[in-house]
C-alpha atoms as a PDB file:
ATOM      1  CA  UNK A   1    -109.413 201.661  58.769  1.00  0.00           C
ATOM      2  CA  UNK A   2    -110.793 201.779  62.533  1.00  0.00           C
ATOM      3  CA  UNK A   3    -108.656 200.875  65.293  1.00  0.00           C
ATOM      4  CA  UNK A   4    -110.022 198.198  67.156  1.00  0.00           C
ATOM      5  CA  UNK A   5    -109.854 198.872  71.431  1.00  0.00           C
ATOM      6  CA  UNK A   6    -108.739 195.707  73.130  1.00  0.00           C
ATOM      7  CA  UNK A   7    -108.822 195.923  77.422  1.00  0.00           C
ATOM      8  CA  UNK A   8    -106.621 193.209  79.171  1.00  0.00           C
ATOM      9  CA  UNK A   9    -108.107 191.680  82.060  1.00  0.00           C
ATOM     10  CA  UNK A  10    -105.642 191.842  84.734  1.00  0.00           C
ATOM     11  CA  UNK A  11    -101.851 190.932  83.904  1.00  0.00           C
ATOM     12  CA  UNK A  12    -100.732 187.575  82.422  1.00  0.00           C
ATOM     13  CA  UNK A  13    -101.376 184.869  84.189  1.00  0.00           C
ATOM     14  CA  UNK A  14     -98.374 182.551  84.308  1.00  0.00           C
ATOM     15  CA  UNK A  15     -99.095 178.611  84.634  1.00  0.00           C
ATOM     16  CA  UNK A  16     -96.459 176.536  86.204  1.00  0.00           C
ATOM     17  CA  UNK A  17     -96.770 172.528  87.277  1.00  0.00           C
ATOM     18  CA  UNK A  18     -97.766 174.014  90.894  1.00  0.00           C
ATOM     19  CA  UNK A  19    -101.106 175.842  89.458  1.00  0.00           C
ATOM     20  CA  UNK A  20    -101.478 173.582  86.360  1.00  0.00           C
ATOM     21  CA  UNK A  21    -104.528 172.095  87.953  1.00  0.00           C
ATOM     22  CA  UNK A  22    -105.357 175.322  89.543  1.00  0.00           C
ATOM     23  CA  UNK A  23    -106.014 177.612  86.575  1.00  0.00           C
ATOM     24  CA  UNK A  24    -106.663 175.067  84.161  1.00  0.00           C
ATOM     25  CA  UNK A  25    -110.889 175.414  84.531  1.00  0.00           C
ATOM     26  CA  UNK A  26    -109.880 179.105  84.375  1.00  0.00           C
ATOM     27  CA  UNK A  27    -108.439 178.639  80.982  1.00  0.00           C
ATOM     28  CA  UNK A  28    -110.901 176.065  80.119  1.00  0.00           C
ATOM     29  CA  UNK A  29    -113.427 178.347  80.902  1.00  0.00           C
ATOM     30  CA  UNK A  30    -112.141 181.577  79.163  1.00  0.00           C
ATOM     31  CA  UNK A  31    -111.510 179.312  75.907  1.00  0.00           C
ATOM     32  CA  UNK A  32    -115.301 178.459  75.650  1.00  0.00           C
ATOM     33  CA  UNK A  33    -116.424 181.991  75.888  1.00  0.00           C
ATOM     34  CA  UNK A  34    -113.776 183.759  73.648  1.00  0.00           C
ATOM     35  CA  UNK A  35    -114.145 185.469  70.336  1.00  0.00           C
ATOM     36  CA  UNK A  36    -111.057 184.012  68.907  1.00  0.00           C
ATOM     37  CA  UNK A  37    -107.702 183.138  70.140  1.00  0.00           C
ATOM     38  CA  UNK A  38    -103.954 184.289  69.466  1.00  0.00           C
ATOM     39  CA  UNK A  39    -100.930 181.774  70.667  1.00  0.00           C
ATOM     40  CA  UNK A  40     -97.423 181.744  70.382  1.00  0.00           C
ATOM     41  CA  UNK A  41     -94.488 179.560  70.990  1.00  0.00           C
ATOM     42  CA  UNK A  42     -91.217 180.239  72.145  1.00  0.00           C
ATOM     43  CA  UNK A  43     -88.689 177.791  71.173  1.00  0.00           C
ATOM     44  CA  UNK A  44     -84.956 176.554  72.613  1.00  0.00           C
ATOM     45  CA  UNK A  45     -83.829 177.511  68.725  1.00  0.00           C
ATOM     46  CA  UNK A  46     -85.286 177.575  65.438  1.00  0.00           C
ATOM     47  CA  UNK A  47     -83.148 177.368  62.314  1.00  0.00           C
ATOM     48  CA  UNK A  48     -82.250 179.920  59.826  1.00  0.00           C
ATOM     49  CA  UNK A  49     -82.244 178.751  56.144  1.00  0.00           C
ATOM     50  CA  UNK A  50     -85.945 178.166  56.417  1.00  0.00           C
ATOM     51  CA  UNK A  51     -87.011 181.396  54.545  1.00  0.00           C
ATOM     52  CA  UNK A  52     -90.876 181.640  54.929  1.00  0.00           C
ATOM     53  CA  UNK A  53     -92.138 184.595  51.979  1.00  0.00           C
ATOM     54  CA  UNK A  54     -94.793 186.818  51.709  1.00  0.00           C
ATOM     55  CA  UNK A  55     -96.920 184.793  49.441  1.00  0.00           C
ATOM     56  CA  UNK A  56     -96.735 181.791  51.131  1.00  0.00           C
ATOM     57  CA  UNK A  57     -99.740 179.968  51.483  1.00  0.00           C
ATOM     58  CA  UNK A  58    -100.532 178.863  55.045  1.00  0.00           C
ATOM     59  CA  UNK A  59     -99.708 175.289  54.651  1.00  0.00           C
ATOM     60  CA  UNK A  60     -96.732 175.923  53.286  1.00  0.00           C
ATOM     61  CA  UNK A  61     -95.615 178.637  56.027  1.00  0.00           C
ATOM     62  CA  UNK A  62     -96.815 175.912  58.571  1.00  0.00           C
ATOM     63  CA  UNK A  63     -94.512 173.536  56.719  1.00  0.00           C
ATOM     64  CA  UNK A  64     -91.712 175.757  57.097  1.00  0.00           C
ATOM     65  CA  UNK A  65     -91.737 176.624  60.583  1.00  0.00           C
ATOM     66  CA  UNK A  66     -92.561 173.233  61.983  1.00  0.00           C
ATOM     67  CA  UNK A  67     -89.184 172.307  59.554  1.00  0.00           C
ATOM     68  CA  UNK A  68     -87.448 174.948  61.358  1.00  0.00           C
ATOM     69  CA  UNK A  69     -88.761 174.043  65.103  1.00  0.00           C
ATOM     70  CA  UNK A  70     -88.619 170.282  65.107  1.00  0.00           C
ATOM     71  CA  UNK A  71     -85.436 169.807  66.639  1.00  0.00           C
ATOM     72  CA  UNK A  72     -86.105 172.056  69.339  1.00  0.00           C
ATOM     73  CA  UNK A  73     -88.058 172.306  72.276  1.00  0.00           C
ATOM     74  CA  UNK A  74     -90.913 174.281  73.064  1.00  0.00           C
ATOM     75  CA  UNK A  75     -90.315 176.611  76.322  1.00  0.00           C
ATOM     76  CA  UNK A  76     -92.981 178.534  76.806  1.00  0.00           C
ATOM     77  CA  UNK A  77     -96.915 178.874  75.093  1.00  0.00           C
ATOM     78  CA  UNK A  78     -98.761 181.901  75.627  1.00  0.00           C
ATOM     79  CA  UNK A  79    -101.850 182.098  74.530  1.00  0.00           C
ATOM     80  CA  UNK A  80    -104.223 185.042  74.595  1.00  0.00           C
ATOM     81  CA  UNK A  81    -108.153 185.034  74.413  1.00  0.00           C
ATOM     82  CA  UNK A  82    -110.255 187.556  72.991  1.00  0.00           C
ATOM     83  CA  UNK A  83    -114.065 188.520  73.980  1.00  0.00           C
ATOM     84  CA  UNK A  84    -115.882 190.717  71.892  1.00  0.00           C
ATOM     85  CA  UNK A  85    -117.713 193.125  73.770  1.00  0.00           C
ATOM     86  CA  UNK A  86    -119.219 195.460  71.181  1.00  0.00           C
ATOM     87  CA  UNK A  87    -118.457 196.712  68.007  1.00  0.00           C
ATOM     88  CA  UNK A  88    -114.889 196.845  67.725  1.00  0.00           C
ATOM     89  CA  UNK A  89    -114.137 196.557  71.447  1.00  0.00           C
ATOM     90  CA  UNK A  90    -112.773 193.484  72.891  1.00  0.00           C
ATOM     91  CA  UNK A  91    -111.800 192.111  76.375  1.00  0.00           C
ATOM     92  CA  UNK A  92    -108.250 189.804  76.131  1.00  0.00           C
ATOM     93  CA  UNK A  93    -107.483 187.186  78.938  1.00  0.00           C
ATOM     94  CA  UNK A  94    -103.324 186.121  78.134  1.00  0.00           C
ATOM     95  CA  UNK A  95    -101.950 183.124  79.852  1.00  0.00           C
ATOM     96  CA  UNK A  96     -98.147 181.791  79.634  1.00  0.00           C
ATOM     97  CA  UNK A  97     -97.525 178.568  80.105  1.00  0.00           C
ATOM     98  CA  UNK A  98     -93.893 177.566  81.121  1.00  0.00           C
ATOM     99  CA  UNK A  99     -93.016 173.750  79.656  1.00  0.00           C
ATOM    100  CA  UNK A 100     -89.946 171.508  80.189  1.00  0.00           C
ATOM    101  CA  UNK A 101     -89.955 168.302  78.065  1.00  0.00           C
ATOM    102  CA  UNK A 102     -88.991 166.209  81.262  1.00  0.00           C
ATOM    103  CA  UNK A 103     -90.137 162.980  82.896  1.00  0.00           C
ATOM    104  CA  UNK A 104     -89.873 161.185  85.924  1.00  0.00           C
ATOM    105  CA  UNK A 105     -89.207 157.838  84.109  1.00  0.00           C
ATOM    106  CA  UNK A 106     -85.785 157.964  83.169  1.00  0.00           C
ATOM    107  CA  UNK A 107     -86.070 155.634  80.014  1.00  0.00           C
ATOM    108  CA  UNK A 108     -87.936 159.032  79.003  1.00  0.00           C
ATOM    109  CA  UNK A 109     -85.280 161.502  79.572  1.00  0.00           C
ATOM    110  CA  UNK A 110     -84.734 163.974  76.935  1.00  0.00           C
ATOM    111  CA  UNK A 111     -81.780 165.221  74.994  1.00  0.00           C
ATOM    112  CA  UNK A 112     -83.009 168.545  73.040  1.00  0.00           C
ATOM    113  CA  UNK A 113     -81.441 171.483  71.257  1.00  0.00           C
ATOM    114  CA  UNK A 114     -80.961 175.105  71.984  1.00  0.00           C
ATOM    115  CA  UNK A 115     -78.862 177.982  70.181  1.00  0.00           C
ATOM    116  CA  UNK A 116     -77.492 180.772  71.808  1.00  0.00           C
ATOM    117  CA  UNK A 117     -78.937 182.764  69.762  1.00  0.00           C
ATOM    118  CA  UNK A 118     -82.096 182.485  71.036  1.00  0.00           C
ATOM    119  CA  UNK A 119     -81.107 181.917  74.881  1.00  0.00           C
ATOM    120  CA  UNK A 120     -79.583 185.306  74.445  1.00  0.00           C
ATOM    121  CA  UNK A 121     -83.442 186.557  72.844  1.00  0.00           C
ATOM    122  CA  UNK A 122     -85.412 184.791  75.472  1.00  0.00           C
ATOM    123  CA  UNK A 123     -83.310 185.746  78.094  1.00  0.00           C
ATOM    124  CA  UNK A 124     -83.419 189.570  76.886  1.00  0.00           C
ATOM    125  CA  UNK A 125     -87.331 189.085  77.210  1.00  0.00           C
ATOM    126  CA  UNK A 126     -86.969 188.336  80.962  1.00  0.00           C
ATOM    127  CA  UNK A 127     -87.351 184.300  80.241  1.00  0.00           C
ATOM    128  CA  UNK A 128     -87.086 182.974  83.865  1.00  0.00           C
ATOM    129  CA  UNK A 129     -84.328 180.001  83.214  1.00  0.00           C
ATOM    130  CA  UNK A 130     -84.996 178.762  86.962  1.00  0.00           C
ATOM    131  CA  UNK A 131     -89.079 178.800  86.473  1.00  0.00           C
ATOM    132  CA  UNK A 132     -88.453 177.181  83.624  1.00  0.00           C
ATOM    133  CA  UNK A 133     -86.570 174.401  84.616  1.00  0.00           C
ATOM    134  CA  UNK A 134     -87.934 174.138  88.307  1.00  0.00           C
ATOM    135  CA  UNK A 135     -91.745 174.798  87.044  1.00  0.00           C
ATOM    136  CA  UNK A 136     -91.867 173.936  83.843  1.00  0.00           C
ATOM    137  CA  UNK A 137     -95.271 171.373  83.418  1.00  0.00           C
ATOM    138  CA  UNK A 138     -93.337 168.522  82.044  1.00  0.00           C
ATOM    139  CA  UNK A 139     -95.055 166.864  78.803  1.00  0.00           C
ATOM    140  CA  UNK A 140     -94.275 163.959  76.453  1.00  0.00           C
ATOM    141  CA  UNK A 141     -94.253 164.158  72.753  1.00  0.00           C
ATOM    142  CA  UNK A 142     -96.518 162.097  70.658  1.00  0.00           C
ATOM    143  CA  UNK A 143     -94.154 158.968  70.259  1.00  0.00           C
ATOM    144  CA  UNK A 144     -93.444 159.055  74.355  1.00  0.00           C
ATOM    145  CA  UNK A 145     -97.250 159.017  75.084  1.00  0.00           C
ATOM    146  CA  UNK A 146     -97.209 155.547  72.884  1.00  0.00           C
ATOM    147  CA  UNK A 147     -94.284 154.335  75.097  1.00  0.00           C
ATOM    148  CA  UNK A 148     -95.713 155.470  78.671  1.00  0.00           C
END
């Protein structure tokens, strides 16, 4: 096979409450003139037990993981889009967004989950604790939003 060349434009671009509003029409942007995109979560846990295989189909992988992440809480979303240039060349544009499931309503407050385990990855991967929890863009599940 042919391997693809991908350029990054500039570094990643980290999104925080205080440039939420800021870079959104940046991402916005990017999103309607990409390719295709790649995303990917990092979680306060996930649990083991949930073995995805091979052969799974992608329902059933989706199945799995959301089964594995649902008592957790998501911590950070990167997402990464790609512009093809020319044949087999391709510009990439990655963004990371910090969240913190928080509220200013306290009926709202949230109790979530975390292992070690993956404290002890994320932290490894330079996870910023303090951004995190001081710049985290605050969001409300599903079931909140019907509350608010």
């Amino acid at each position: 096979g042919v391997a693809c060349e991908t350029t990054f434009c500039g570094g990643m671009m980290e999104v925080t409450k205080s440039n939420f509003r800021e870079v959104l029409p940046e991402v916005l942007a990017a999103v309607e003139r990409c390719s295709f995109i790649a995303f990917d979560c990092e979680f306060s846990g996930l649990l083991h037990g949930v073995r995805e295989r091979l052969m799974d189909e992608p329902q059933e992988r989706y199945h799995k993981l959301k089964q594995g992440s649902a008592d957790f809480c998501v911590v950070q979303f990167g997402l990464c889009l790609f512009t093809a240039e020319e044949a087999c060349r391709y510009s990439a544009v990655p963004f990371n967004f910090y969240l913190f499931h928080s509220t200013p309503h306290r009926k709202l407050d949230h109790t979530f989950r975390c292992l070690a385990s993956s404290l002890v990855f994320l932290s490894k991967h330079k996870m910023d604790f303090n951004k995190w929890i001081s710049e985290g863009i605050p969001y409300l599940s599903e079931e909140e939003q019907r509350w608010w």
